[in-house]
N, C-alpha and C. Protein backbone atom coordinates (compact mmCIF):
# COMPACT_ATOMS: atom_id res chain seq x y z
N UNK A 1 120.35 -32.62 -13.72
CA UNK A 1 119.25 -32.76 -12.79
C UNK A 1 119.30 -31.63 -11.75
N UNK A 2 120.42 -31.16 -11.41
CA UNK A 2 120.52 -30.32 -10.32
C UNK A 2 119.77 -28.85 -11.11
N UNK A 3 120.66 -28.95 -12.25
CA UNK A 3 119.91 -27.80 -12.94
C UNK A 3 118.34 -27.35 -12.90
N UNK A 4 117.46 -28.61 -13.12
CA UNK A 4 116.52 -28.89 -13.42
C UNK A 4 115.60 -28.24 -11.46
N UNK A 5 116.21 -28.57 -11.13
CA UNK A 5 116.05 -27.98 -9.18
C UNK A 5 116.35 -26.65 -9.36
N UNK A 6 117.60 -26.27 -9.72
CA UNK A 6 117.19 -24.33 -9.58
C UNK A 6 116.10 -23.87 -10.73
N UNK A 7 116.01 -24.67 -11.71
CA UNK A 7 114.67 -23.93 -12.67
C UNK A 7 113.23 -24.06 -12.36
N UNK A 8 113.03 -25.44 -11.18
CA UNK A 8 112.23 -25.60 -10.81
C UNK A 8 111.89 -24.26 -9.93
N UNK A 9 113.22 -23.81 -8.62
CA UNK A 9 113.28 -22.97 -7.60
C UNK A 9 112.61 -21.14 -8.35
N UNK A 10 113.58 -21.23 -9.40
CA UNK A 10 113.26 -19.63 -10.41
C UNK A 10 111.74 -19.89 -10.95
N UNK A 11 111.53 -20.70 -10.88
CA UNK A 11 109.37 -20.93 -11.33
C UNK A 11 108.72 -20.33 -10.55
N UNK A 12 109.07 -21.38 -9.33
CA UNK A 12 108.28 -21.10 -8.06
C UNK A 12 108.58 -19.81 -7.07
N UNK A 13 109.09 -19.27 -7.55
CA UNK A 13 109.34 -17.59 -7.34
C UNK A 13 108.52 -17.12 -7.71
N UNK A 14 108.29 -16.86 -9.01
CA UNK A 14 107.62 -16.15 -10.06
C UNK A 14 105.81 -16.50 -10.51
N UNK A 15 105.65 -17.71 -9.50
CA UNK A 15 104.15 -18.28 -9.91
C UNK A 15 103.55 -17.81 -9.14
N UNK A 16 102.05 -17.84 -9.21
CA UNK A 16 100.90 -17.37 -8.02
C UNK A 16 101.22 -17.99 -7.11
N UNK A 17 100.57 -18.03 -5.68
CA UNK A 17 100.77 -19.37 -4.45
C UNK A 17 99.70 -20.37 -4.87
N UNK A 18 98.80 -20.43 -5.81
CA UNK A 18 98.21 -21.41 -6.19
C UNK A 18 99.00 -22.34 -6.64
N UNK A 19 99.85 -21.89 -7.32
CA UNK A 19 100.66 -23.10 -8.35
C UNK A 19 101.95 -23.47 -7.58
N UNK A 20 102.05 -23.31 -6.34
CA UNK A 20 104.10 -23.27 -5.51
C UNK A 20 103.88 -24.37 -4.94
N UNK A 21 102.62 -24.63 -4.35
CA UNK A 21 102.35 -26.23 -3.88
C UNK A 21 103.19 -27.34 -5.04
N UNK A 22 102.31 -27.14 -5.89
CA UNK A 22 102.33 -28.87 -7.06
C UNK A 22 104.06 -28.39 -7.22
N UNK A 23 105.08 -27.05 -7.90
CA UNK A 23 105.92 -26.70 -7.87
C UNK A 23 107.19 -27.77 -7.32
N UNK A 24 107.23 -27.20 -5.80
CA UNK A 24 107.52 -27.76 -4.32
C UNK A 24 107.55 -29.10 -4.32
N UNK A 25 106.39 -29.96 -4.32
CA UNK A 25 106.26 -31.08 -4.76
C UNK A 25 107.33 -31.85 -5.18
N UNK A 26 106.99 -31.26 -6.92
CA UNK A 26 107.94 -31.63 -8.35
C UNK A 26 109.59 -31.49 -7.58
N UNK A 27 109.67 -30.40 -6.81
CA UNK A 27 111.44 -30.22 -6.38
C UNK A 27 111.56 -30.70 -5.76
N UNK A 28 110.86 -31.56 -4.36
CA UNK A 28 110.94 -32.58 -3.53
C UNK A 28 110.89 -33.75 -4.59
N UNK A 29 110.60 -34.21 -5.39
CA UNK A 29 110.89 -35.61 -6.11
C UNK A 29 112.05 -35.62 -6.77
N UNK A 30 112.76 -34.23 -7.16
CA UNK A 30 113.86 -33.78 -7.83
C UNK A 30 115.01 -34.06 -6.94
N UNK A 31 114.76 -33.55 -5.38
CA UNK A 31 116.14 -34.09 -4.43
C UNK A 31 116.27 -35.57 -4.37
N UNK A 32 114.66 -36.40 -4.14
CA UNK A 32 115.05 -37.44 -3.99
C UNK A 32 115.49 -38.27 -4.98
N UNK A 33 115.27 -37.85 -6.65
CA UNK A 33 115.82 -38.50 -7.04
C UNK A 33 117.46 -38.67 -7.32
N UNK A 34 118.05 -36.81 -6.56
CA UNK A 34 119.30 -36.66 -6.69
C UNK A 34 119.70 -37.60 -5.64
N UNK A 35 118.91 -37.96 -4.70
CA UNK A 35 119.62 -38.66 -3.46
C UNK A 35 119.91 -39.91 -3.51
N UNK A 36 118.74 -40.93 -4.98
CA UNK A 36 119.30 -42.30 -4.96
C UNK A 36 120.58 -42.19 -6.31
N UNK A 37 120.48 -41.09 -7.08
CA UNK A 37 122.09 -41.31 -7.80
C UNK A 37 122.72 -40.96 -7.22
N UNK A 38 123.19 -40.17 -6.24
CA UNK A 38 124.57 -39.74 -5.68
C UNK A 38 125.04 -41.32 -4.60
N UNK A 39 123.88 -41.94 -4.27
CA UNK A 39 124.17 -43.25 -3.71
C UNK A 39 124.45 -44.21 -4.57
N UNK A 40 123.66 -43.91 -5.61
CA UNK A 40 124.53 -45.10 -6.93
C UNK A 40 125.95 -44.77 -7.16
N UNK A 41 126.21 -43.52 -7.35
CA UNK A 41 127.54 -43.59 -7.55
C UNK A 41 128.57 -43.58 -6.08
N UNK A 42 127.94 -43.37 -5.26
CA UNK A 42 128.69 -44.08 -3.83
C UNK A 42 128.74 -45.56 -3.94
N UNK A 43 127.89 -45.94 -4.01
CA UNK A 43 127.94 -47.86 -4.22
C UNK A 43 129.18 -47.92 -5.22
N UNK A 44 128.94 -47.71 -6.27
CA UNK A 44 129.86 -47.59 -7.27
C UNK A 44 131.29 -47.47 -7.05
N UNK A 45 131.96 -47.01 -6.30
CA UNK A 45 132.71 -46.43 -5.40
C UNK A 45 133.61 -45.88 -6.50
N UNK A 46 132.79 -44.36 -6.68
CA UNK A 46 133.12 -43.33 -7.90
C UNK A 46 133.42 -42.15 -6.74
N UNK A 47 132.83 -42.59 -5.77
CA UNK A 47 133.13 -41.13 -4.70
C UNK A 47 133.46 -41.75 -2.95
N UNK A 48 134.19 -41.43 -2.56
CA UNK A 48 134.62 -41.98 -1.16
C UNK A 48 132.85 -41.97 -0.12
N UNK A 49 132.96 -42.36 1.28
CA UNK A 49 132.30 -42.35 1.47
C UNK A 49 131.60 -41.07 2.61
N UNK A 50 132.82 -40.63 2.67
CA UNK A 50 132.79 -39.15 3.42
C UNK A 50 132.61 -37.92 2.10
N UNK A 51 132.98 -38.14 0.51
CA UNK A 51 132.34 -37.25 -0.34
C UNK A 51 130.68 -37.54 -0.38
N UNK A 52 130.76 -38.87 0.18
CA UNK A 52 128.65 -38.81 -0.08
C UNK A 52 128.18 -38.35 0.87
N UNK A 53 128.93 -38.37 2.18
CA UNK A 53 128.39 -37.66 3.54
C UNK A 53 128.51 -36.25 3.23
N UNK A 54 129.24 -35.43 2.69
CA UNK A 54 129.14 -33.97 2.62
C UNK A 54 128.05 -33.72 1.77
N UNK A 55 128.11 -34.60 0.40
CA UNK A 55 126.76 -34.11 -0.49
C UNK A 55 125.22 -34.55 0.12
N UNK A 56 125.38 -35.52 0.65
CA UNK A 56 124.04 -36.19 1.37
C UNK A 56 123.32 -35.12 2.51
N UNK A 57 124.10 -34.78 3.20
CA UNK A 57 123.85 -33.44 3.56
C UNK A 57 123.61 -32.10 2.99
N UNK A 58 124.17 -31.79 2.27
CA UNK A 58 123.23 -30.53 1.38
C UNK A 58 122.29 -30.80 0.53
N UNK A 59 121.79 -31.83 -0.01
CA UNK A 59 120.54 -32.27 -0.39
C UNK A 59 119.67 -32.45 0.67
N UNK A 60 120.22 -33.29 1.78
CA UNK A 60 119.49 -33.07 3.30
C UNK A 60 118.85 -31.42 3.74
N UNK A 61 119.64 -30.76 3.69
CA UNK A 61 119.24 -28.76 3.99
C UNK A 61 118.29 -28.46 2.78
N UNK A 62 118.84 -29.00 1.96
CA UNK A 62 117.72 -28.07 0.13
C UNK A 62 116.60 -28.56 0.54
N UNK A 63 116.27 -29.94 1.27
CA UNK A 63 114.83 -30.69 1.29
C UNK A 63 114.07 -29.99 2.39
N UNK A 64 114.83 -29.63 3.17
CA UNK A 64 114.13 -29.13 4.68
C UNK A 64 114.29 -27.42 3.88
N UNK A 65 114.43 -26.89 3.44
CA UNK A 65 114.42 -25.98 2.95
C UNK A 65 113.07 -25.60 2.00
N UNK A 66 112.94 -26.91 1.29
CA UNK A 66 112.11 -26.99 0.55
C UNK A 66 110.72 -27.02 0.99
N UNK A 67 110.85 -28.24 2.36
CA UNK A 67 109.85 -28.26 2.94
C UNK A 67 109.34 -27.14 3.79
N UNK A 68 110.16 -26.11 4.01
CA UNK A 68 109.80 -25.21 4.84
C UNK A 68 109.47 -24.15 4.16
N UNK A 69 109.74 -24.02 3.03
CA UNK A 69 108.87 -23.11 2.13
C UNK A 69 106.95 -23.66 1.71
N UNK A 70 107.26 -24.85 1.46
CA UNK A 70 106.05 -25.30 1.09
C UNK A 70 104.95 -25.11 2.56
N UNK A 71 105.62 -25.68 3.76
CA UNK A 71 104.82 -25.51 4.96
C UNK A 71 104.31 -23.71 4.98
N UNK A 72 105.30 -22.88 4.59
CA UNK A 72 105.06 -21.59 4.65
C UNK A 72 103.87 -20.83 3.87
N UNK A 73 103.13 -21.61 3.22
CA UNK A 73 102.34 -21.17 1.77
C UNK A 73 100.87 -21.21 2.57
N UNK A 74 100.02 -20.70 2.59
CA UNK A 74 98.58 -20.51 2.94
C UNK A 74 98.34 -21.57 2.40
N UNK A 75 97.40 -22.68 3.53
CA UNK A 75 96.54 -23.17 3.31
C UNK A 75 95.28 -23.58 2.18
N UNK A 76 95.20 -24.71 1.18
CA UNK A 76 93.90 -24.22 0.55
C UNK A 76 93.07 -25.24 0.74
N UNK A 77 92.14 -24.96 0.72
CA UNK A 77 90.70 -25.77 1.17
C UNK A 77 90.24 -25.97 -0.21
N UNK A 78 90.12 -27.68 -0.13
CA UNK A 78 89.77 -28.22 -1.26
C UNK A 78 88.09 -28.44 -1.10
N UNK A 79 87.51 -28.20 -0.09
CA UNK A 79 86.20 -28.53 -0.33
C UNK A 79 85.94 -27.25 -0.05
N UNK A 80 84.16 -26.91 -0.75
CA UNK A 80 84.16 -25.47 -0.65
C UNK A 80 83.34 -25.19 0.40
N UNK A 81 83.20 -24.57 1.54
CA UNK A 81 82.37 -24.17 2.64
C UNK A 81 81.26 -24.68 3.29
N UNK A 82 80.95 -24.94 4.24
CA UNK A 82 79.69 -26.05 4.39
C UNK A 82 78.34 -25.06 4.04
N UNK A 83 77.44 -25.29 3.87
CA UNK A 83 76.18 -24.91 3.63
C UNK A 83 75.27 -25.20 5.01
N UNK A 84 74.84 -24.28 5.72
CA UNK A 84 73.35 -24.42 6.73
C UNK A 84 72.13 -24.64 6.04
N UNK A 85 71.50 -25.40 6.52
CA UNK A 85 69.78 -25.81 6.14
C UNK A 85 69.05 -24.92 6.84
N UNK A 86 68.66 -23.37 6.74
CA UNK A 86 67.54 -22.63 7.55
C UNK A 86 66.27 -22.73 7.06
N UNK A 87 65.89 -22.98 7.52
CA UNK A 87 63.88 -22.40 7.22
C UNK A 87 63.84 -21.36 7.75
């Protein structure tokens, strides 16, 4: 899965800024889903609870990372321009 986050990251390099939005997205659903297994296997108690605090935190930075790329992307306007009525 983690993998699946840097191939997402090497996409969204390489795509127009049309397509880095939906991208971004997809890698924000990718941390969170890293964030409820690394808590399954904390519950589990496969990892102490100070190893989930170090990883919980760098998934914490990749997301704000993530999000701050996506905030960084121009704007797009989904409706197209208003129209004036002149006579």
């Amino acid at each position: 899965m983690m993998l699946d986050g840097v191939m997402l990251v090497t996409r969204c390099v390489f795509e127009p800024a049309s397509e880095k939005p939906g991208i971004l997205d997809e890698l924000n659903l990718q941390w969170e889903q890293l964030r409820v297994l690394w808590r399954l296997v904390r519950d589990r108690g496969w990892i102490s609870v100070q190893q989930h605090l170090f990883v919980a935190q760098k998934i914490d930075e990749i997301g704000r990372m993530t999000g701050a790329w996506k905030r960084s992307l121009p704007r797009r306007t989904s409706q197209p321009p208003a129209t004036t009525l002149e006579d």
